[in-house]
PDB file of N, CA and C in Angstrom:
ATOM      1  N   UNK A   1     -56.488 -47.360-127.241  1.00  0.00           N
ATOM      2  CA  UNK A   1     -56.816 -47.971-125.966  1.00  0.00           C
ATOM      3  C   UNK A   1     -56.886 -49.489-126.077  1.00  0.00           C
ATOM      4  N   UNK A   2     -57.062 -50.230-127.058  1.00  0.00           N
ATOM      5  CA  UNK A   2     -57.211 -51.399-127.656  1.00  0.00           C
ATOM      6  C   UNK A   2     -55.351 -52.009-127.409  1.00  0.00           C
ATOM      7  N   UNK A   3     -54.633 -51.595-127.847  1.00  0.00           N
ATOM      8  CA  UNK A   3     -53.350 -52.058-128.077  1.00  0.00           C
ATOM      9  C   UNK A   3     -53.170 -52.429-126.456  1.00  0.00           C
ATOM     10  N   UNK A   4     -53.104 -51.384-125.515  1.00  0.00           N
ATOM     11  CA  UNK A   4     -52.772 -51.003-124.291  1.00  0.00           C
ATOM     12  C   UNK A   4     -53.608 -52.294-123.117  1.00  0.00           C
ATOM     13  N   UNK A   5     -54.813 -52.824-124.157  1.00  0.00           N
ATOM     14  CA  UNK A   5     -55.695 -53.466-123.291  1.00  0.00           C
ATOM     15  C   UNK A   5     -55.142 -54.845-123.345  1.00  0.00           C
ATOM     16  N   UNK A   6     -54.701 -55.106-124.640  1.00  0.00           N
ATOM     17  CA  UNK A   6     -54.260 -56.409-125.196  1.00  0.00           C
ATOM     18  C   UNK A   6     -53.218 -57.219-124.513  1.00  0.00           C
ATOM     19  N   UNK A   7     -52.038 -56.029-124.303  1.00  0.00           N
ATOM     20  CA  UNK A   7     -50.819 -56.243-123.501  1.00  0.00           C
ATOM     21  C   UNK A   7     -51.137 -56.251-121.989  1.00  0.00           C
ATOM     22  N   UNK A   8     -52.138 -55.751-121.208  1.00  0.00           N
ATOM     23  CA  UNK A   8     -52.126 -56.104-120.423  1.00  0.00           C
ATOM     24  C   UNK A   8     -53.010 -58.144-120.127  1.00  0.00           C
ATOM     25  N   UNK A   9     -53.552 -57.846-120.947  1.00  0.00           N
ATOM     26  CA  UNK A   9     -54.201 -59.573-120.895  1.00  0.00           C
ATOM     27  C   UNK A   9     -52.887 -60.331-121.368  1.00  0.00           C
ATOM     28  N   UNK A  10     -52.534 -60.004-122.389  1.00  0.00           N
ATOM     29  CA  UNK A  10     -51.115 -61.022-122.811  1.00  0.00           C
ATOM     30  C   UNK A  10     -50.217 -61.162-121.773  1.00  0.00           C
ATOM     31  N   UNK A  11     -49.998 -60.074-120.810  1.00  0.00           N
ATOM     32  CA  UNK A  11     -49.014 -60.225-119.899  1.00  0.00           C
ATOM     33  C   UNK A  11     -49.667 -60.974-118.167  1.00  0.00           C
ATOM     34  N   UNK A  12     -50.883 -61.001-118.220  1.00  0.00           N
ATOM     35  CA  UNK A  12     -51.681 -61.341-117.428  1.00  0.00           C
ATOM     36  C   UNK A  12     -51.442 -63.179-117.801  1.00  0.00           C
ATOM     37  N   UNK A  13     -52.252 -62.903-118.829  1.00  0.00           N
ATOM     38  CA  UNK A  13     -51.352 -64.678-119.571  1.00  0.00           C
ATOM     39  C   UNK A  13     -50.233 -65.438-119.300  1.00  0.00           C
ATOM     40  N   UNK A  14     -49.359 -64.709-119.467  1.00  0.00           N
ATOM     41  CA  UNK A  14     -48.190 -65.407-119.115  1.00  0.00           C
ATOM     42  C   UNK A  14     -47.820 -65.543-118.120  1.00  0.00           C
ATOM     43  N   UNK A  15     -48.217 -64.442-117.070  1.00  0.00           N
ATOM     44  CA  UNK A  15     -48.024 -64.360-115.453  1.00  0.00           C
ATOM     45  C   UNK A  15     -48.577 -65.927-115.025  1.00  0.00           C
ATOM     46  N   UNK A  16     -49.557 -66.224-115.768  1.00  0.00           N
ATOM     47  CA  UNK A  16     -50.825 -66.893-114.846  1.00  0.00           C
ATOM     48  C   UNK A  16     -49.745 -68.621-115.663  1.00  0.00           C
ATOM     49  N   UNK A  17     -49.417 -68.767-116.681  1.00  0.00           N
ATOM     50  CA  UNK A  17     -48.806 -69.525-117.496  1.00  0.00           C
ATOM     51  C   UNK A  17     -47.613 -69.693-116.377  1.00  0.00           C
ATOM     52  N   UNK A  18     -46.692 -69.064-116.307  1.00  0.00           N
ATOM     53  CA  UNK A  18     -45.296 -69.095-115.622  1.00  0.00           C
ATOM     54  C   UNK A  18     -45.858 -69.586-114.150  1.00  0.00           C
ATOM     55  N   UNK A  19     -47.234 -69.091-113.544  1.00  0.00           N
ATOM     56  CA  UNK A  19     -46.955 -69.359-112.156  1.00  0.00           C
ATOM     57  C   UNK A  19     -47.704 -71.359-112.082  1.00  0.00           C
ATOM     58  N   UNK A  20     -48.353 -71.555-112.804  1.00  0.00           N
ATOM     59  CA  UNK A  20     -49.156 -72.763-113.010  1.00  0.00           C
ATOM     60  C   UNK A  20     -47.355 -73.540-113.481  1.00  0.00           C
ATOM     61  N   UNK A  21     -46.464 -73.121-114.454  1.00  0.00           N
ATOM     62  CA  UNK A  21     -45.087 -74.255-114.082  1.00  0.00           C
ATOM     63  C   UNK A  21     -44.554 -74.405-112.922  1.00  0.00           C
ATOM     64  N   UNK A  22     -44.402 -72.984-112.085  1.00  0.00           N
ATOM     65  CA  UNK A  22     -43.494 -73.288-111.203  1.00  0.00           C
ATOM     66  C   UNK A  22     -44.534 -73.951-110.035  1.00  0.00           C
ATOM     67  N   UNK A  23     -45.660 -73.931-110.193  1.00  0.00           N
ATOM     68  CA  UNK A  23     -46.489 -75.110-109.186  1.00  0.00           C
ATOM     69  C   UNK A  23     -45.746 -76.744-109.356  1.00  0.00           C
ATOM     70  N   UNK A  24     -46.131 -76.669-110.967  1.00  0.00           N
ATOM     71  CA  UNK A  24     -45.756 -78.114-111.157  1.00  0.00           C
ATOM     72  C   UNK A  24     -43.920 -78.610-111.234  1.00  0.00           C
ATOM     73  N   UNK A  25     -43.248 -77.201-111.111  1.00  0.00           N
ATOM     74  CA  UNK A  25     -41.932 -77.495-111.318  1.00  0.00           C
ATOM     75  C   UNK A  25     -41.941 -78.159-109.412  1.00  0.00           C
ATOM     76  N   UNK A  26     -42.431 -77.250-108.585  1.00  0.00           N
ATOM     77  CA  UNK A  26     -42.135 -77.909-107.196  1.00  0.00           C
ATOM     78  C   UNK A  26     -42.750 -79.029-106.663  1.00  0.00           C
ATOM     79  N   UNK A  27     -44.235 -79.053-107.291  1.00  0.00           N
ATOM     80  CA  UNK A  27     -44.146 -80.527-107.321  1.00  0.00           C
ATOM     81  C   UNK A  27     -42.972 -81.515-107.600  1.00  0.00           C
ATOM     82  N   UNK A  28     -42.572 -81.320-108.610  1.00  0.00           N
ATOM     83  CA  UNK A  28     -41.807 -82.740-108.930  1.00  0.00           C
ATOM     84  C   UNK A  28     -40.421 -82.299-108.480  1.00  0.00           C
ATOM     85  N   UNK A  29     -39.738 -81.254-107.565  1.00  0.00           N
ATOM     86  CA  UNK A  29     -38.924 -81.421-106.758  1.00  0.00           C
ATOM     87  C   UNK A  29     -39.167 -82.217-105.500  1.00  0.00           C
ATOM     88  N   UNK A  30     -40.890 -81.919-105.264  1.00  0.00           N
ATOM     89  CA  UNK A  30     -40.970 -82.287-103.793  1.00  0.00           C
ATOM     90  C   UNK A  30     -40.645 -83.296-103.958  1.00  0.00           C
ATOM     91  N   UNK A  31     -41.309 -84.540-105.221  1.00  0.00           N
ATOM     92  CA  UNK A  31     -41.383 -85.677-105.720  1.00  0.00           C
ATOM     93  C   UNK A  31     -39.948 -86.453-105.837  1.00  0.00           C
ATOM     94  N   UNK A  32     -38.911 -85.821-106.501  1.00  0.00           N
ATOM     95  CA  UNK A  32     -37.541 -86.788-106.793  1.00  0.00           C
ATOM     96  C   UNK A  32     -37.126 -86.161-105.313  1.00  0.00           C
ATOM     97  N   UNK A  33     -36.897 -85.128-103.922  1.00  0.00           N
ATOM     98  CA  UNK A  33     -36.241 -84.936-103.037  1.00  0.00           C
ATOM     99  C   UNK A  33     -37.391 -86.633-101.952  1.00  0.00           C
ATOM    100  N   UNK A  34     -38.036 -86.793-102.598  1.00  0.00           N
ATOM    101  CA  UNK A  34     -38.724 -87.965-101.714  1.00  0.00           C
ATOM    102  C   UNK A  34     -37.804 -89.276-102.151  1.00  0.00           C
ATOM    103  N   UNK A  35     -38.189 -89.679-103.463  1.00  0.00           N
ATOM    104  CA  UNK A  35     -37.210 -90.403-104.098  1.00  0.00           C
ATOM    105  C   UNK A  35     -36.149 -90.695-103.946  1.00  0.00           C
ATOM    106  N   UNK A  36     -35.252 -89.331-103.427  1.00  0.00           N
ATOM    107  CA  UNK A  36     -33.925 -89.368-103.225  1.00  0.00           C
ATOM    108  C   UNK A  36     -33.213 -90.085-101.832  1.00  0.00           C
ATOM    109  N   UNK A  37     -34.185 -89.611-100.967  1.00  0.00           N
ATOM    110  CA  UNK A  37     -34.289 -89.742 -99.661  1.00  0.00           C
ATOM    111  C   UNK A  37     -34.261 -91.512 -99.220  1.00  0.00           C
ATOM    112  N   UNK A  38     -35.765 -92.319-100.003  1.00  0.00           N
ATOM    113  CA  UNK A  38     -35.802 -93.477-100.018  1.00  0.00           C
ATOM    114  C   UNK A  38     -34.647 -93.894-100.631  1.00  0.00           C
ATOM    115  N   UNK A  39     -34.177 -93.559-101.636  1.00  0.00           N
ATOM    116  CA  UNK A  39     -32.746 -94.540-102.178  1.00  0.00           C
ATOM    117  C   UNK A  39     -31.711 -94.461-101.226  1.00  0.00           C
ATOM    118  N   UNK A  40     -31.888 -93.433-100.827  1.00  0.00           N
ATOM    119  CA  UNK A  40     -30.419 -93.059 -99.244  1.00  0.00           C
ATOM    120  C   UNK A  40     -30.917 -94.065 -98.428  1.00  0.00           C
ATOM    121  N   UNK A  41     -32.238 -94.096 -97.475  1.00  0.00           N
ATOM    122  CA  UNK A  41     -32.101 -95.223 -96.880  1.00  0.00           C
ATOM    123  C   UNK A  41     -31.941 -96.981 -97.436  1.00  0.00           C
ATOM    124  N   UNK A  42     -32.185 -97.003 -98.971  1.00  0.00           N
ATOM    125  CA  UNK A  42     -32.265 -98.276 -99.129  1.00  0.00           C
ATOM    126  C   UNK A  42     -30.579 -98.601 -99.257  1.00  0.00           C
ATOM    127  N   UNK A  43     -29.533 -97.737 -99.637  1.00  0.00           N
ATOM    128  CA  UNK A  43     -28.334 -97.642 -99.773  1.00  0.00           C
ATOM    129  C   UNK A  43     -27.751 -97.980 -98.452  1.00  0.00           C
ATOM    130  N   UNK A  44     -27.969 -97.143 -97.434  1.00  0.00           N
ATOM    131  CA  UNK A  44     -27.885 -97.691 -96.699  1.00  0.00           C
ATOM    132  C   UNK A  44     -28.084 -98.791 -95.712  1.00  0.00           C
ATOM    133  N   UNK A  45     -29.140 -99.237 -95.857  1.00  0.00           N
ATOM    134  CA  UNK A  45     -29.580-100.913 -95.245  1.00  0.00           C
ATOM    135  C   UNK A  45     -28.520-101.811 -95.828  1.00  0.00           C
ATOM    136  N   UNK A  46     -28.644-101.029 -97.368  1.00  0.00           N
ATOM    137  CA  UNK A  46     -27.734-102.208 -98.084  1.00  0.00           C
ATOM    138  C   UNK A  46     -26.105-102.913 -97.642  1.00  0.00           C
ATOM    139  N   UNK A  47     -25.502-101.225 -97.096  1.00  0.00           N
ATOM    140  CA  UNK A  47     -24.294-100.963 -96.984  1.00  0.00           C
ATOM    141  C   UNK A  47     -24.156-101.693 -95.643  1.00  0.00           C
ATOM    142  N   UNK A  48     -25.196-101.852 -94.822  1.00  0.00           N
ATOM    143  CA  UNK A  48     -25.238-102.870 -93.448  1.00  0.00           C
ATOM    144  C   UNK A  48     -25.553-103.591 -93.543  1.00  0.00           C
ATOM    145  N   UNK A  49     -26.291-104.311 -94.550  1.00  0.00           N
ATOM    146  CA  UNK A  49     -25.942-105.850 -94.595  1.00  0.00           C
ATOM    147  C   UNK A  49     -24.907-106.545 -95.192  1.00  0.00           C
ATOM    148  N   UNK A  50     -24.705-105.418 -95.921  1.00  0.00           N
ATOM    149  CA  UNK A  50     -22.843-105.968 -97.179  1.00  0.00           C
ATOM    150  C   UNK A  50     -22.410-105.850 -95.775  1.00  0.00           C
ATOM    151  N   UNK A  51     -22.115-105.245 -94.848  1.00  0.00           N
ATOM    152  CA  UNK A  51     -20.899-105.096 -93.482  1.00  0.00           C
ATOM    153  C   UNK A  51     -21.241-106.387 -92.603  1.00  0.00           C
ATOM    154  N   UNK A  52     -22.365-106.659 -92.528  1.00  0.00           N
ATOM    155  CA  UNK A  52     -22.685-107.888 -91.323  1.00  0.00           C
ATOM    156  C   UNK A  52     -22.087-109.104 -92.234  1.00  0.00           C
ATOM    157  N   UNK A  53     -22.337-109.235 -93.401  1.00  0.00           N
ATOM    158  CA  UNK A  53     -22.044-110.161 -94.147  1.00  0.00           C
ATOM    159  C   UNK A  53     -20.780-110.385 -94.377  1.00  0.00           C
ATOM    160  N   UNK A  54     -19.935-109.141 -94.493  1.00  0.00           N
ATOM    161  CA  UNK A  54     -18.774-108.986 -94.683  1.00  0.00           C
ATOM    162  C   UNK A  54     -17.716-109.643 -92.854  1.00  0.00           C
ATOM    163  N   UNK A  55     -18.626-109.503 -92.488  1.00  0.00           N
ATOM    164  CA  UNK A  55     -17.915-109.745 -90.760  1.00  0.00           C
ATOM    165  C   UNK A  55     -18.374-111.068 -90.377  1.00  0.00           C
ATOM    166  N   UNK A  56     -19.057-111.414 -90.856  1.00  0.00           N
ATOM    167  CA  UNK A  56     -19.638-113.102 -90.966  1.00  0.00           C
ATOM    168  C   UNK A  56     -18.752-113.996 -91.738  1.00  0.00           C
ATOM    169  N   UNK A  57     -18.704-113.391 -92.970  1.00  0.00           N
ATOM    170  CA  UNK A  57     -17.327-114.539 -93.557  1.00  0.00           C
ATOM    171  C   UNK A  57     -15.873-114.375 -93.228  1.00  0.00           C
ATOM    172  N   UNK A  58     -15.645-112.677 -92.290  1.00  0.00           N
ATOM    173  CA  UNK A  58     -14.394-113.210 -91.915  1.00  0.00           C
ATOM    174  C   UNK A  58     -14.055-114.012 -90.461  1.00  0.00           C
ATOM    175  N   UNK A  59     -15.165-114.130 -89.707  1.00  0.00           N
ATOM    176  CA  UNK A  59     -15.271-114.817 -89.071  1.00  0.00           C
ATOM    177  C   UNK A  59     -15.323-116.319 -89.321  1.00  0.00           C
ATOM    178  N   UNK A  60     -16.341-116.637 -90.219  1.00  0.00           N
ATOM    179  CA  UNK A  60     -16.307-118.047 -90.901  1.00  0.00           C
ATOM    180  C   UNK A  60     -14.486-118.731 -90.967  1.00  0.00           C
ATOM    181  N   UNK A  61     -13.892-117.507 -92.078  1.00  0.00           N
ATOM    182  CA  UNK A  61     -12.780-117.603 -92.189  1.00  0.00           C
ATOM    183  C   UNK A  61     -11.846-118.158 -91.484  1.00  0.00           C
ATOM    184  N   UNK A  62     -11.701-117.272 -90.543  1.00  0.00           N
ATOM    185  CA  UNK A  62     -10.613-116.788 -89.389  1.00  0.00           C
ATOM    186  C   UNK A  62     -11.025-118.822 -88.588  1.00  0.00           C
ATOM    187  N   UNK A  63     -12.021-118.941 -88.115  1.00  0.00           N
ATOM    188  CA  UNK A  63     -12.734-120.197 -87.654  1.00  0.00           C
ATOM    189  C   UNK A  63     -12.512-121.613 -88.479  1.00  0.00           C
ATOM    190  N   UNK A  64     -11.803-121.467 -90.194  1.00  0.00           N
ATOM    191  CA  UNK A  64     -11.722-122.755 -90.503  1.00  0.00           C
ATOM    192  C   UNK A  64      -9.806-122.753 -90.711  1.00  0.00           C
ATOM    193  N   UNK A  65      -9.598-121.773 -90.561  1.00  0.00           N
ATOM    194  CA  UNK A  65      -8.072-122.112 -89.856  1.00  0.00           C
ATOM    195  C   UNK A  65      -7.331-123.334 -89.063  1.00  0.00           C
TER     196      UNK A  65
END
């Protein structure tokens, strides 16, 4: 009855082990899908000011003709 008792705590263990990672595994999805998100918008601001800038000097351009 001893053997039978053991395996159930050992397997109780690991249940409790495996579910305490996948807490912290979704944490740190929630964490880099946040991350990810902010770099998309900073990429993009970026990509509109490279374009305003980009339409500013060909204007400059086009103007010292």
């Amino acid at each position: 009855m001893l053997w039978p008792m053991i395996a159930v705590v050992v397997g109780f263990c690991g249940l409790a082990v495996l579910g305490v990672l996948a807490v912290r595994v979704a944490l740190e999805v929630r964490r880099l899908g946040r991350q990810v998100a902010e770099s998309s918008e900073r990429i993009t601001r970026a990509a509109q000011d490279l374009e305003q800038v980009a339409g500013n000097l060909a204007r400059a351009g086009e103007s010292l003709r």
